[in-house]
N, C-alpha and C. Protein backbone atom coordinates (compact mmCIF):
# COMPACT_ATOMS: atom_id res chain seq x y z
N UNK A 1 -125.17 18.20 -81.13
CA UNK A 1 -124.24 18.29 -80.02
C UNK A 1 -123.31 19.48 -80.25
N UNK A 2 -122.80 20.31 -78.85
CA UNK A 2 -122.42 21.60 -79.38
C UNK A 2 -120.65 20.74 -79.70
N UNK A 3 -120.15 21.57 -80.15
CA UNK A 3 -118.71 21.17 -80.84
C UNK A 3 -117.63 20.83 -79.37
N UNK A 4 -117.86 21.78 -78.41
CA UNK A 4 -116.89 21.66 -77.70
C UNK A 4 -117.09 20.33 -76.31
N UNK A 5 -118.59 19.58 -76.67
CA UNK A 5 -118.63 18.80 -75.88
C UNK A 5 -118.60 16.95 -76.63
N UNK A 6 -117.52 17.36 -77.77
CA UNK A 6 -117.52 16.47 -78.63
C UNK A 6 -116.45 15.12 -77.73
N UNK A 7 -116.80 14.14 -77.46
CA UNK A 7 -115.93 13.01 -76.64
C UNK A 7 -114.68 12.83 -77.52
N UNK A 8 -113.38 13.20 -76.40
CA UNK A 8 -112.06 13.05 -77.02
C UNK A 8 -111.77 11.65 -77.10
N UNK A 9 -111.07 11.60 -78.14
CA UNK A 9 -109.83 10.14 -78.27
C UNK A 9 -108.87 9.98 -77.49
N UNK A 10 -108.14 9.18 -77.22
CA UNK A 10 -107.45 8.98 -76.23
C UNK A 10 -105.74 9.75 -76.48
N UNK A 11 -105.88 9.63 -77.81
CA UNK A 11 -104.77 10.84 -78.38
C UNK A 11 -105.00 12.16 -77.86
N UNK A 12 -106.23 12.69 -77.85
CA UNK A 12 -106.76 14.10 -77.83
C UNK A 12 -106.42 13.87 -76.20
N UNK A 13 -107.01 13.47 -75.68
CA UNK A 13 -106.79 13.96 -74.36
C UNK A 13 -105.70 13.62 -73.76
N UNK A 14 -104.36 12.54 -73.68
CA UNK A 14 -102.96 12.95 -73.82
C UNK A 14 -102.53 14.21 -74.35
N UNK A 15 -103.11 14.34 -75.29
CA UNK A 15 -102.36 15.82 -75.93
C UNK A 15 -102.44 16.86 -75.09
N UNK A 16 -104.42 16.69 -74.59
CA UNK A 16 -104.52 17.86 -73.75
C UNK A 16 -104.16 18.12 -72.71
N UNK A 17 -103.62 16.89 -71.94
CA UNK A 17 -103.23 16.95 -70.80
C UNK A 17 -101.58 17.78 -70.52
N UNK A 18 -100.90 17.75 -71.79
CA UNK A 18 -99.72 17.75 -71.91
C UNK A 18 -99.64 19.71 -72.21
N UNK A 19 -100.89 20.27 -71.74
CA UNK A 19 -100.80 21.47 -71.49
C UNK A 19 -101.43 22.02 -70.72
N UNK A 20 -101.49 21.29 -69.50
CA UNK A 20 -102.02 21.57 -68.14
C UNK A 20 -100.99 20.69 -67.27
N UNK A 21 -99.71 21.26 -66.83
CA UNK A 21 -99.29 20.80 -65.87
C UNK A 21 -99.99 20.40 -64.53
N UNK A 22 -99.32 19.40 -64.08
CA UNK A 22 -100.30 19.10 -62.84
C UNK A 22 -101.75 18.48 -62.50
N UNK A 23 -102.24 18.46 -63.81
CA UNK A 23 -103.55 17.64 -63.99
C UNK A 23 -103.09 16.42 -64.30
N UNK A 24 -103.89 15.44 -63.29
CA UNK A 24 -104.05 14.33 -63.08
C UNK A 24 -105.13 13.53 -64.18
N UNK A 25 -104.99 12.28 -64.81
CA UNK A 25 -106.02 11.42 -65.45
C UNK A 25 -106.30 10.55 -64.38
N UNK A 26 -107.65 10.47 -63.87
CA UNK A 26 -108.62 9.11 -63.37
C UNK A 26 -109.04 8.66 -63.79
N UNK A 27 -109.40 7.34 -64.67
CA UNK A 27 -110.94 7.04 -65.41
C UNK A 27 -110.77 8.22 -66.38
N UNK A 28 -111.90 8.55 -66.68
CA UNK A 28 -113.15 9.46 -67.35
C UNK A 28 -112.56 11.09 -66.72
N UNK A 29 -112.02 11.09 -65.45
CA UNK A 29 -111.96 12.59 -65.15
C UNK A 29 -110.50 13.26 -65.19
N UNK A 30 -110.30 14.92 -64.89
CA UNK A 30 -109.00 14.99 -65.12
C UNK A 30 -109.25 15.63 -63.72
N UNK A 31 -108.12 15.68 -62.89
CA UNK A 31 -107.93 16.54 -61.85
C UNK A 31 -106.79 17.53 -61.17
N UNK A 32 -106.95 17.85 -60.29
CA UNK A 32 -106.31 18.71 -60.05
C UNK A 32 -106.20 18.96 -58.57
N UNK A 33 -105.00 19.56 -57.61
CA UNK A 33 -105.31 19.81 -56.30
C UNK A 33 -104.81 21.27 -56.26
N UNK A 34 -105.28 22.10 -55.91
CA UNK A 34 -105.00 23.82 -55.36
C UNK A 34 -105.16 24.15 -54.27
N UNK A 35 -103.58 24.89 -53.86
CA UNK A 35 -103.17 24.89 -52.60
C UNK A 35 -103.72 26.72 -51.95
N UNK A 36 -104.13 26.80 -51.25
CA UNK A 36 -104.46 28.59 -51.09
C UNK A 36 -103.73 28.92 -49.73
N UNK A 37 -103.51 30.09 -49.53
CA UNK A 37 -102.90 30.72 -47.68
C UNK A 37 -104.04 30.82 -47.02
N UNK A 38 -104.80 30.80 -47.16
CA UNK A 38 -106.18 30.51 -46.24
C UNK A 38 -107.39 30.37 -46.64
N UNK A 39 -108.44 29.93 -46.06
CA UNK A 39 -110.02 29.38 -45.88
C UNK A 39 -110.65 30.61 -46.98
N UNK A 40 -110.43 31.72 -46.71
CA UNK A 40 -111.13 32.60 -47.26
C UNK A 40 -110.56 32.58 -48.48
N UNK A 41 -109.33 32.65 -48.98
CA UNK A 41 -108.62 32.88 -50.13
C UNK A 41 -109.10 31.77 -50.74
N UNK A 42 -109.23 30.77 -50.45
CA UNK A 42 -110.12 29.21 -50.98
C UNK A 42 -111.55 29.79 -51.33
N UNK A 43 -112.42 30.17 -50.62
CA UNK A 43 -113.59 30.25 -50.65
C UNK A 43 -113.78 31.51 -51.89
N UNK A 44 -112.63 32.59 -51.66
CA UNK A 44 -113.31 33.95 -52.69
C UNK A 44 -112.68 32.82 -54.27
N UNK A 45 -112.03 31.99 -54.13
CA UNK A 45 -111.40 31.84 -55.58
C UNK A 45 -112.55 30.82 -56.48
N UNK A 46 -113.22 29.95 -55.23
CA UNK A 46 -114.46 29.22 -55.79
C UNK A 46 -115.56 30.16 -56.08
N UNK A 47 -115.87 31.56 -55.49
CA UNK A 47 -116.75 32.20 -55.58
C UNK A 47 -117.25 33.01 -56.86
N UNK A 48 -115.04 33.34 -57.15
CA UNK A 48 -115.53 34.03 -58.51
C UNK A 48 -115.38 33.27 -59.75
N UNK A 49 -115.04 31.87 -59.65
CA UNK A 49 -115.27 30.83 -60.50
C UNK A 49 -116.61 30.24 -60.71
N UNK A 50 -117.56 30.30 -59.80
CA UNK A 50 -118.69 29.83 -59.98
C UNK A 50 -120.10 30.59 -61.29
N UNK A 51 -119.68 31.85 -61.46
CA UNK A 51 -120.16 32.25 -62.76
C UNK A 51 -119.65 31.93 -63.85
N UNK A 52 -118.63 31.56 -63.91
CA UNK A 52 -118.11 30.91 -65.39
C UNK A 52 -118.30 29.87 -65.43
N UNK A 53 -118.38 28.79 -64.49
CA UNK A 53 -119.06 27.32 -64.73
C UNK A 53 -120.29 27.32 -65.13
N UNK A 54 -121.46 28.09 -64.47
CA UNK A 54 -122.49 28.56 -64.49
C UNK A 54 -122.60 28.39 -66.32
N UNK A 55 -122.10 29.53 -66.66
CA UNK A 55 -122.08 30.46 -67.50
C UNK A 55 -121.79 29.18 -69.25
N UNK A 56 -120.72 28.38 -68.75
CA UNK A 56 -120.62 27.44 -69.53
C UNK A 56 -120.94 25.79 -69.44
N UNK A 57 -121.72 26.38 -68.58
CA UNK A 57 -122.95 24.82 -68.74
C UNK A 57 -121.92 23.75 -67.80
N UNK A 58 -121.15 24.35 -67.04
CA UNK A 58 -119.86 23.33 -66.69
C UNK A 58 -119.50 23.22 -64.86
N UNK A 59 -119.98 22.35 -64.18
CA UNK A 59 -120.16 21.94 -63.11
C UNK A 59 -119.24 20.93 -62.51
N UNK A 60 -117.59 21.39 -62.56
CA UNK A 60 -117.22 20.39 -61.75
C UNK A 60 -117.81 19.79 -60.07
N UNK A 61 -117.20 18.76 -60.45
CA UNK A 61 -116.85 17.98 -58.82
C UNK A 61 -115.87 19.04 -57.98
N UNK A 62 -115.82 19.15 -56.86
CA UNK A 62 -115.31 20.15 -55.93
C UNK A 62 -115.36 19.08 -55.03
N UNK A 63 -113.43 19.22 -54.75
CA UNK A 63 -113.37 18.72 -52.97
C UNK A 63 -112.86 19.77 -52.40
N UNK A 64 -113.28 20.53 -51.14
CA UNK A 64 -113.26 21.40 -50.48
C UNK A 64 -112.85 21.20 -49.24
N UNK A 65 -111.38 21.35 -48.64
CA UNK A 65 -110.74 20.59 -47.54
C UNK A 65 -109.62 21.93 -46.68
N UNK A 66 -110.22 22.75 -46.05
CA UNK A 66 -109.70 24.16 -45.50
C UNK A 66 -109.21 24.64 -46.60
N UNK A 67 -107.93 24.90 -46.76
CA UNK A 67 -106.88 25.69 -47.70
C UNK A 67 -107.04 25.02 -49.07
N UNK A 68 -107.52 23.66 -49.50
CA UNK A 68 -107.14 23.12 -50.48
C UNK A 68 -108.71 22.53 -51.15
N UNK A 69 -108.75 23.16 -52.49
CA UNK A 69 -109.12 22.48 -52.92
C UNK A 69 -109.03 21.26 -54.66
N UNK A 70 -109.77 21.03 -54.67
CA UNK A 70 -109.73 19.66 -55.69
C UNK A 70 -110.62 19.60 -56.89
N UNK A 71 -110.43 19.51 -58.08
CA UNK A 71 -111.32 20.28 -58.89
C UNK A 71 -111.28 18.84 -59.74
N UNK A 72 -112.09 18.05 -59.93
CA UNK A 72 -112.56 17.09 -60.81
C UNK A 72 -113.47 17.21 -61.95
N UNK A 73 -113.07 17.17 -63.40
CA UNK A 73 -113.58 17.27 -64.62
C UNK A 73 -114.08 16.50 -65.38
N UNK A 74 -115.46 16.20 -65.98
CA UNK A 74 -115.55 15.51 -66.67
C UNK A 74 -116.99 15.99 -67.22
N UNK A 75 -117.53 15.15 -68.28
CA UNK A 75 -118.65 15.73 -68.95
C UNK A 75 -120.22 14.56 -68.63
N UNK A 76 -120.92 14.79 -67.83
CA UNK A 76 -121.85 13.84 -67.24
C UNK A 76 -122.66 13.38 -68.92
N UNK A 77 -123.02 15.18 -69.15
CA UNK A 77 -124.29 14.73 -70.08
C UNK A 77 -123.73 14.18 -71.50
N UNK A 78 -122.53 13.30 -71.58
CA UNK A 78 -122.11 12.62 -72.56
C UNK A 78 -121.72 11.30 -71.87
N UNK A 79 -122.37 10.91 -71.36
CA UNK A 79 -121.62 9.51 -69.89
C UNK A 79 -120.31 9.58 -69.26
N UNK A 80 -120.35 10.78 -68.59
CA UNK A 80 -119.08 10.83 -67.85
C UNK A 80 -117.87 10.91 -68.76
N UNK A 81 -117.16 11.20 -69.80
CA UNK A 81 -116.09 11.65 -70.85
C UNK A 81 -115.69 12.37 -70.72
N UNK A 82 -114.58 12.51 -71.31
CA UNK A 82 -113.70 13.80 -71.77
C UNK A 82 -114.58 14.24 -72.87
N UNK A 83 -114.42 15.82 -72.85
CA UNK A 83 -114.32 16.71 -74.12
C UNK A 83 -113.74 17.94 -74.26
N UNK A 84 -113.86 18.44 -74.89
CA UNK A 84 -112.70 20.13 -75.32
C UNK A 84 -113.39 20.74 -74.20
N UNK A 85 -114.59 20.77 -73.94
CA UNK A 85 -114.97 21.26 -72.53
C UNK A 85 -113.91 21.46 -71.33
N UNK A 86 -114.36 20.08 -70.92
CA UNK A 86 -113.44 20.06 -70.06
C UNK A 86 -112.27 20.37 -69.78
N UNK A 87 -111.22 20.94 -70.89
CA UNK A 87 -109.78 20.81 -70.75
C UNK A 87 -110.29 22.62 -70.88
N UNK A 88 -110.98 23.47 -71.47
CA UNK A 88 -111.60 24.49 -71.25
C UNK A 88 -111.72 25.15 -69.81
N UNK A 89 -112.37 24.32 -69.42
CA UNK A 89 -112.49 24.69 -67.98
C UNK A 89 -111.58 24.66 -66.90
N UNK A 90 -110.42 23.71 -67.23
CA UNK A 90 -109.69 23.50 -66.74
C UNK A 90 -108.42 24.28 -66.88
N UNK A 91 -108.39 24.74 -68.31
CA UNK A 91 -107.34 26.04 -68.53
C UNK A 91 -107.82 27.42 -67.59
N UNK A 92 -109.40 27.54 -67.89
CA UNK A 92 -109.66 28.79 -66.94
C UNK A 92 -109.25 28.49 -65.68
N UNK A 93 -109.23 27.43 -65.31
CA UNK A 93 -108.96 27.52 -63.66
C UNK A 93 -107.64 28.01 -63.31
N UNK A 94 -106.46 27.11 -64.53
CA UNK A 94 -105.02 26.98 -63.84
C UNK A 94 -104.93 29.07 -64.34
N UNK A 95 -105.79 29.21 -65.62
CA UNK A 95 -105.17 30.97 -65.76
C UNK A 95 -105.95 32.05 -64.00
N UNK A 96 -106.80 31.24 -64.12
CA UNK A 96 -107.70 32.23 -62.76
C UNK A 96 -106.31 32.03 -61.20
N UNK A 97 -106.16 30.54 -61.22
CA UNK A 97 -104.96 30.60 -60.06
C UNK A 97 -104.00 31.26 -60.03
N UNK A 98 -103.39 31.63 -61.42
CA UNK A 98 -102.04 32.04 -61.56
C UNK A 98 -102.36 33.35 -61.34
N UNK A 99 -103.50 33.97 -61.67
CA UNK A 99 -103.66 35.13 -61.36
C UNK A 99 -104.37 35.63 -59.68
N UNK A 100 -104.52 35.34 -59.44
CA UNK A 100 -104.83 35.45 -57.85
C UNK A 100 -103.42 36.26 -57.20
């Protein structure tokens, strides 16, 4: 198993959460809602995110709702869990928003 899709403890992922403002715990997933000024500004920000998911084997859930979307995390091919993955992917997102 690669290292970073190792299933967190429930310590670990409190911890991790506690450096991603704004991410939400469900169950098994972490989430998130992102607000954009328009349809397109939504659409180019999923567009140039989709090679780095790609890229790291990492396929969130996407809710896609005009201006806003919803980014749900979790790791299937370990039964739906947390892992360093995920909180990975989830840092690229909040650094990719801030930079927009």
């Amino acid at each position: 198993m690669e290292e970073d899709i190792k299933i967190l403890t429930e310590e670990e992922i409190k911890n991790g959460l506690k450096n991603l403002p704004g991410r939400e715990r469900e169950g098994n997933k972490i989430k998130k809602e992102f607000k954009f000024e328009s349809f397109l500004q939504a659409l180019d920000f999923l567009n140039n995110l989709a090679p780095f998911f790609n890229e790291n084997d990492h396929h969130p859930n996407i809710h896609w709702s005009y201006k806003k979307i919803l980014f749900e995390l979790t790791r299937y091919s370990v039964g739906e869990k947390l892992t360093e993955r995920d909180f990975r992917v989830a840092s690229e997102i909040e650094n990719r928003f801030k930079e927009k």
